[in-house]
N, C-alpha and C. Protein backbone atom coordinates (compact mmCIF):
# COMPACT_ATOMS: atom_id res chain seq x y z
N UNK A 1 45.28 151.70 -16.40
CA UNK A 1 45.18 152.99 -17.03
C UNK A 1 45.98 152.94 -18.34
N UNK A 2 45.50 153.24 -19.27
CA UNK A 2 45.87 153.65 -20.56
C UNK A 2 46.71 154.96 -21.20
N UNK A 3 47.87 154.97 -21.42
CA UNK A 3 48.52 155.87 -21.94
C UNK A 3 47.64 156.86 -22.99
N UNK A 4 47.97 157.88 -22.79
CA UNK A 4 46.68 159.27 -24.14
C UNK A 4 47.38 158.70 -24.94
N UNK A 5 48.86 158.68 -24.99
CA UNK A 5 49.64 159.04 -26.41
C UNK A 5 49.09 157.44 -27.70
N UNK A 6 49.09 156.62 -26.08
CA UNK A 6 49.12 155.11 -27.14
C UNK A 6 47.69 155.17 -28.12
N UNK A 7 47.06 155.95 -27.23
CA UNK A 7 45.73 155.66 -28.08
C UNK A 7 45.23 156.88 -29.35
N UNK A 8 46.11 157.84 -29.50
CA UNK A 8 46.26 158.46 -30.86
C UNK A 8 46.10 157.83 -31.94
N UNK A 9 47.48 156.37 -32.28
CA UNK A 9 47.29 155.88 -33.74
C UNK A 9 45.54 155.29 -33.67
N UNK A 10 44.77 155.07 -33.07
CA UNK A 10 43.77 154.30 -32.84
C UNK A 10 42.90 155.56 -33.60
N UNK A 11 42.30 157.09 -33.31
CA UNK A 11 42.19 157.76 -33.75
C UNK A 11 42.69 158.86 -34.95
N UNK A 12 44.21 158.28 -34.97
CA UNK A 12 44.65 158.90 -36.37
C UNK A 12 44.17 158.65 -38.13
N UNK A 13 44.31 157.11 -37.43
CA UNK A 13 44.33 156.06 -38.69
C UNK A 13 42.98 156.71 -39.53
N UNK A 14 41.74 156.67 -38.79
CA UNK A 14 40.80 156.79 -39.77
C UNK A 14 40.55 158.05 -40.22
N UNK A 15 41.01 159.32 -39.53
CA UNK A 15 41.14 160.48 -39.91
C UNK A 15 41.95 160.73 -41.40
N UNK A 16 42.87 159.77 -41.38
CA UNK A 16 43.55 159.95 -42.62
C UNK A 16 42.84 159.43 -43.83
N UNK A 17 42.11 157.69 -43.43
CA UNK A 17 41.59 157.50 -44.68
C UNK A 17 40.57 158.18 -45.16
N UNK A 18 39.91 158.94 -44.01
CA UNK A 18 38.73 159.76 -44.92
C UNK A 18 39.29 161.07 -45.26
N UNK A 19 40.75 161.51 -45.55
CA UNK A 19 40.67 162.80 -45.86
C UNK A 19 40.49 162.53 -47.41
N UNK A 20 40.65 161.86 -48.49
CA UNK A 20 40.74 161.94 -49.89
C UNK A 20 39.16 162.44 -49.81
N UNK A 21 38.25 161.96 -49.56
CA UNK A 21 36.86 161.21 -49.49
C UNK A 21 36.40 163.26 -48.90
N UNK A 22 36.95 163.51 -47.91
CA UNK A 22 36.60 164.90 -47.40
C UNK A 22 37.32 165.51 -48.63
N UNK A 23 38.29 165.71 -49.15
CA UNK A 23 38.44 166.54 -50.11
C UNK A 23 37.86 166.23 -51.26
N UNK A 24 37.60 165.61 -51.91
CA UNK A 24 36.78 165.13 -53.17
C UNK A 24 35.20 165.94 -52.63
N UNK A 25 34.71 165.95 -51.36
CA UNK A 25 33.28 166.64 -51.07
C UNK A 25 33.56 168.24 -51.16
N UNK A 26 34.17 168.67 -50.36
CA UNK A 26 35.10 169.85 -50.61
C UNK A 26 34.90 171.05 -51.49
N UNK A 27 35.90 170.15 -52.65
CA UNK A 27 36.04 170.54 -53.81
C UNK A 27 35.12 170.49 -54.69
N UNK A 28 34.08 169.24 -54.68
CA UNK A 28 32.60 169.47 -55.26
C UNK A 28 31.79 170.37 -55.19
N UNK A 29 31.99 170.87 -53.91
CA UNK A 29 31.04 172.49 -53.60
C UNK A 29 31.67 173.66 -53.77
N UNK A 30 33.01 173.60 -54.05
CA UNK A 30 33.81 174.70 -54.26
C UNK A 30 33.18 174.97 -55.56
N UNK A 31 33.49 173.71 -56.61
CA UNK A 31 33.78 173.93 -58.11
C UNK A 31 32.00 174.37 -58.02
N UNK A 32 31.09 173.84 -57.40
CA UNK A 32 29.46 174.06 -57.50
C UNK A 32 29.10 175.11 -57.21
N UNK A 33 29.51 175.98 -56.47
CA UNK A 33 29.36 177.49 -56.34
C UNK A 33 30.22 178.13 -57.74
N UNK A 34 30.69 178.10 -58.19
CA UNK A 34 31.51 178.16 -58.83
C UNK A 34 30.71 178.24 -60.18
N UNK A 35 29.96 177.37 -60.29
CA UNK A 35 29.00 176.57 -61.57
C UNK A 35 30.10 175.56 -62.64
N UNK A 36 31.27 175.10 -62.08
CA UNK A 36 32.03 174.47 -62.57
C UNK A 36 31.44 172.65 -61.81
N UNK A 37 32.24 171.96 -63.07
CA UNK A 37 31.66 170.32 -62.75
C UNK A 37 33.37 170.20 -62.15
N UNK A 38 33.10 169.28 -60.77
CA UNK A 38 34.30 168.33 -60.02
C UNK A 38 34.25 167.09 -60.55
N UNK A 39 35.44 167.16 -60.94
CA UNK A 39 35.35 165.54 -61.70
C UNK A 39 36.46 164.56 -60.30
N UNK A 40 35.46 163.85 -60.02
CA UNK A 40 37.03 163.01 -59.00
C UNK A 40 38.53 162.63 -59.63
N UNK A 41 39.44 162.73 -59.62
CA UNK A 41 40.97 161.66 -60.30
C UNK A 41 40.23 160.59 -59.80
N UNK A 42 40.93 159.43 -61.02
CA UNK A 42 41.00 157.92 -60.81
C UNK A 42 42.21 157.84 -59.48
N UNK A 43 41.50 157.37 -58.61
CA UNK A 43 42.69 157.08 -57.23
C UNK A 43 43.30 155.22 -57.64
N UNK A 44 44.81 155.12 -57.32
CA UNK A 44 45.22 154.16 -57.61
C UNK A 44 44.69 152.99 -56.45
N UNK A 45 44.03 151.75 -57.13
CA UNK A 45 43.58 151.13 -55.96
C UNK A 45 44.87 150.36 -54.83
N UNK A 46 44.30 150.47 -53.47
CA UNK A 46 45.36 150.09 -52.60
C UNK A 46 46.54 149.05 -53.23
N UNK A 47 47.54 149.23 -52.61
CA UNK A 47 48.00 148.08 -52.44
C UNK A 47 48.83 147.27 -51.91
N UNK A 48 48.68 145.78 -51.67
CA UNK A 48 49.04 144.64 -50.88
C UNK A 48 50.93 145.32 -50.10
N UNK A 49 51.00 145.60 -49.35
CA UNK A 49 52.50 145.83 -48.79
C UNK A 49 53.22 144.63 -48.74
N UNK A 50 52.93 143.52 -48.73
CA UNK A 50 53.48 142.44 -48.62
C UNK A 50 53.00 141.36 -49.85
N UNK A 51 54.37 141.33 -50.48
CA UNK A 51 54.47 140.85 -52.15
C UNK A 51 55.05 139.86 -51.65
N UNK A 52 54.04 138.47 -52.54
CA UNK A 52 54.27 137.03 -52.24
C UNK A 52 55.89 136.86 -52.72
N UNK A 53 56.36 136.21 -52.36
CA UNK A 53 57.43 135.38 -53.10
C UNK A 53 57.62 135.34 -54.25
N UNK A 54 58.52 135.31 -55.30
CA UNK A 54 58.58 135.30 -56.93
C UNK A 54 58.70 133.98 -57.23
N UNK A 55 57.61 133.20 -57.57
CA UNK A 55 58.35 131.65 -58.36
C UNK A 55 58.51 131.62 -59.13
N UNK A 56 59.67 130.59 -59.27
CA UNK A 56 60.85 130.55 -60.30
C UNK A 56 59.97 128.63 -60.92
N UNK A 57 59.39 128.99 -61.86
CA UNK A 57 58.56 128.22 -62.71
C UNK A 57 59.69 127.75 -63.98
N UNK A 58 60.68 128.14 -64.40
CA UNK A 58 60.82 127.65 -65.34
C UNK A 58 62.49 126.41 -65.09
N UNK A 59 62.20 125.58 -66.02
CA UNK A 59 63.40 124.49 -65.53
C UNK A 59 64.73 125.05 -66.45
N UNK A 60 65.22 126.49 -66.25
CA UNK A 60 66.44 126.42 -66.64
C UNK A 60 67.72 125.88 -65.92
N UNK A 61 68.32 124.83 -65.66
CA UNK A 61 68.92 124.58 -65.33
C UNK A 61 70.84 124.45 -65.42
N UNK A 62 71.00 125.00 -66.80
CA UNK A 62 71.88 125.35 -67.32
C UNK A 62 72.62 126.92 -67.00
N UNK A 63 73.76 126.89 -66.55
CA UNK A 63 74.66 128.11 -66.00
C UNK A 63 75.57 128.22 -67.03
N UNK A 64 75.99 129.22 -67.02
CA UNK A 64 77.00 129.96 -68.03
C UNK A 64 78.43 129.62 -67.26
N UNK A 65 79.01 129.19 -68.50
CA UNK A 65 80.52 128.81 -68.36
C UNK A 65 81.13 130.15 -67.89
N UNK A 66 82.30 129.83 -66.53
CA UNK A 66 83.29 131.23 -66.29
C UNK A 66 84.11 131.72 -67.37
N UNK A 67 84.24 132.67 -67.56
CA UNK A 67 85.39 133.00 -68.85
C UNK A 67 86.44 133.88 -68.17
N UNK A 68 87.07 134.39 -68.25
CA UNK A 68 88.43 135.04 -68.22
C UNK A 68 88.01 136.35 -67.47
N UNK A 69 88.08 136.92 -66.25
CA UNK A 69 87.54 137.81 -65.68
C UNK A 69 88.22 139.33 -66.83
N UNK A 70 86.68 140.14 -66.48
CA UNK A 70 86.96 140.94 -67.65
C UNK A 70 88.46 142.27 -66.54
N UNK A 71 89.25 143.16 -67.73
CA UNK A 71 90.29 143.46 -67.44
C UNK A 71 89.85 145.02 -67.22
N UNK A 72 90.53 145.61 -66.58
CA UNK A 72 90.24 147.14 -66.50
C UNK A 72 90.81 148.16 -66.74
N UNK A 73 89.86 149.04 -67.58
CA UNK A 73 90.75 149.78 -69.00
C UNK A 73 91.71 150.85 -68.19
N UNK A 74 92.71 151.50 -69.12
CA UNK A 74 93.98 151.58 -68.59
C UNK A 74 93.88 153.06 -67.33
N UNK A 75 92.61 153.67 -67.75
CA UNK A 75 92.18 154.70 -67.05
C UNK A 75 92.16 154.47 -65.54
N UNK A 76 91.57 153.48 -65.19
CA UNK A 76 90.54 152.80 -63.93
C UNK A 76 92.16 152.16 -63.46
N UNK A 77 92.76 151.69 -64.01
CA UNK A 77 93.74 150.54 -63.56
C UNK A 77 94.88 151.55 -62.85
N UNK A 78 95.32 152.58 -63.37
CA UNK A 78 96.42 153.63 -63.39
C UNK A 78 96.11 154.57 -62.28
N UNK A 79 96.75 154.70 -61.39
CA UNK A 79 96.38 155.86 -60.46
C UNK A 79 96.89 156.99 -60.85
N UNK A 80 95.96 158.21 -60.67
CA UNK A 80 95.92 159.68 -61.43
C UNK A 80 97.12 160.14 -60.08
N UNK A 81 97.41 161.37 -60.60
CA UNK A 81 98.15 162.28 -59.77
C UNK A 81 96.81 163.57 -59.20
N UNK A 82 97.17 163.50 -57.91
CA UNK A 82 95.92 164.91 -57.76
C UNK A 82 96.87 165.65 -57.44
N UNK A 83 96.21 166.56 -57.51
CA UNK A 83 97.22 168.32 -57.48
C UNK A 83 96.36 168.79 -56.54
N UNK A 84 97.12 169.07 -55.44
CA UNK A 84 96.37 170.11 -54.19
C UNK A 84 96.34 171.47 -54.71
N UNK A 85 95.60 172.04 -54.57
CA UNK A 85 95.19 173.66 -54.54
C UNK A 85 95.78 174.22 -53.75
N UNK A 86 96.44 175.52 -53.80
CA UNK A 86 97.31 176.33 -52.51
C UNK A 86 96.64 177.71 -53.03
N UNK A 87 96.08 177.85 -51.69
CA UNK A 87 95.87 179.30 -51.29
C UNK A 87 96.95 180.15 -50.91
């Protein structure tokens, strides 16, 4: 026996991809009673969720010399005084 709940995403999924597709029809007969033209938006085409790897094509092989770690200005370095508020 099969769980109801498990078998929802099985029936969700395609309900969703046809809602653009149901509203674009929709709205065609809205704007057509109407005597107005529905123009569809350009929809962005899907895309891939899983982005290959970045190759690293070029032969830089050369690293930057360490230099003198940078210092921190006198603001950042100095601890402020806070002043409590009294009610």
């Amino acid at each position: 026996m099969v769980c109801v709940m498990c078998l929802i995403p099985l029936f969700l999924v395609p309900i969703v991809n046809i809602l653009p597709l149901l509203f674009d029809y929709i709205m065609g007969r809205i704007y057509g009673l109407l005597g107005w033209e529905y123009r569809k938006p350009e929809r962005a085409p899907p895309a891939c969720p899983y982005k290959p790897a970045a190759q690293n094509s070029s032969k830089v092989t050369e690293k930057p010399e360490p230099g003198p770690p940078d210092s921190l200005p006198e603001s950042a370095a100095a601890p402020r005084a806070v002043e409590l508020k009294q009610d």
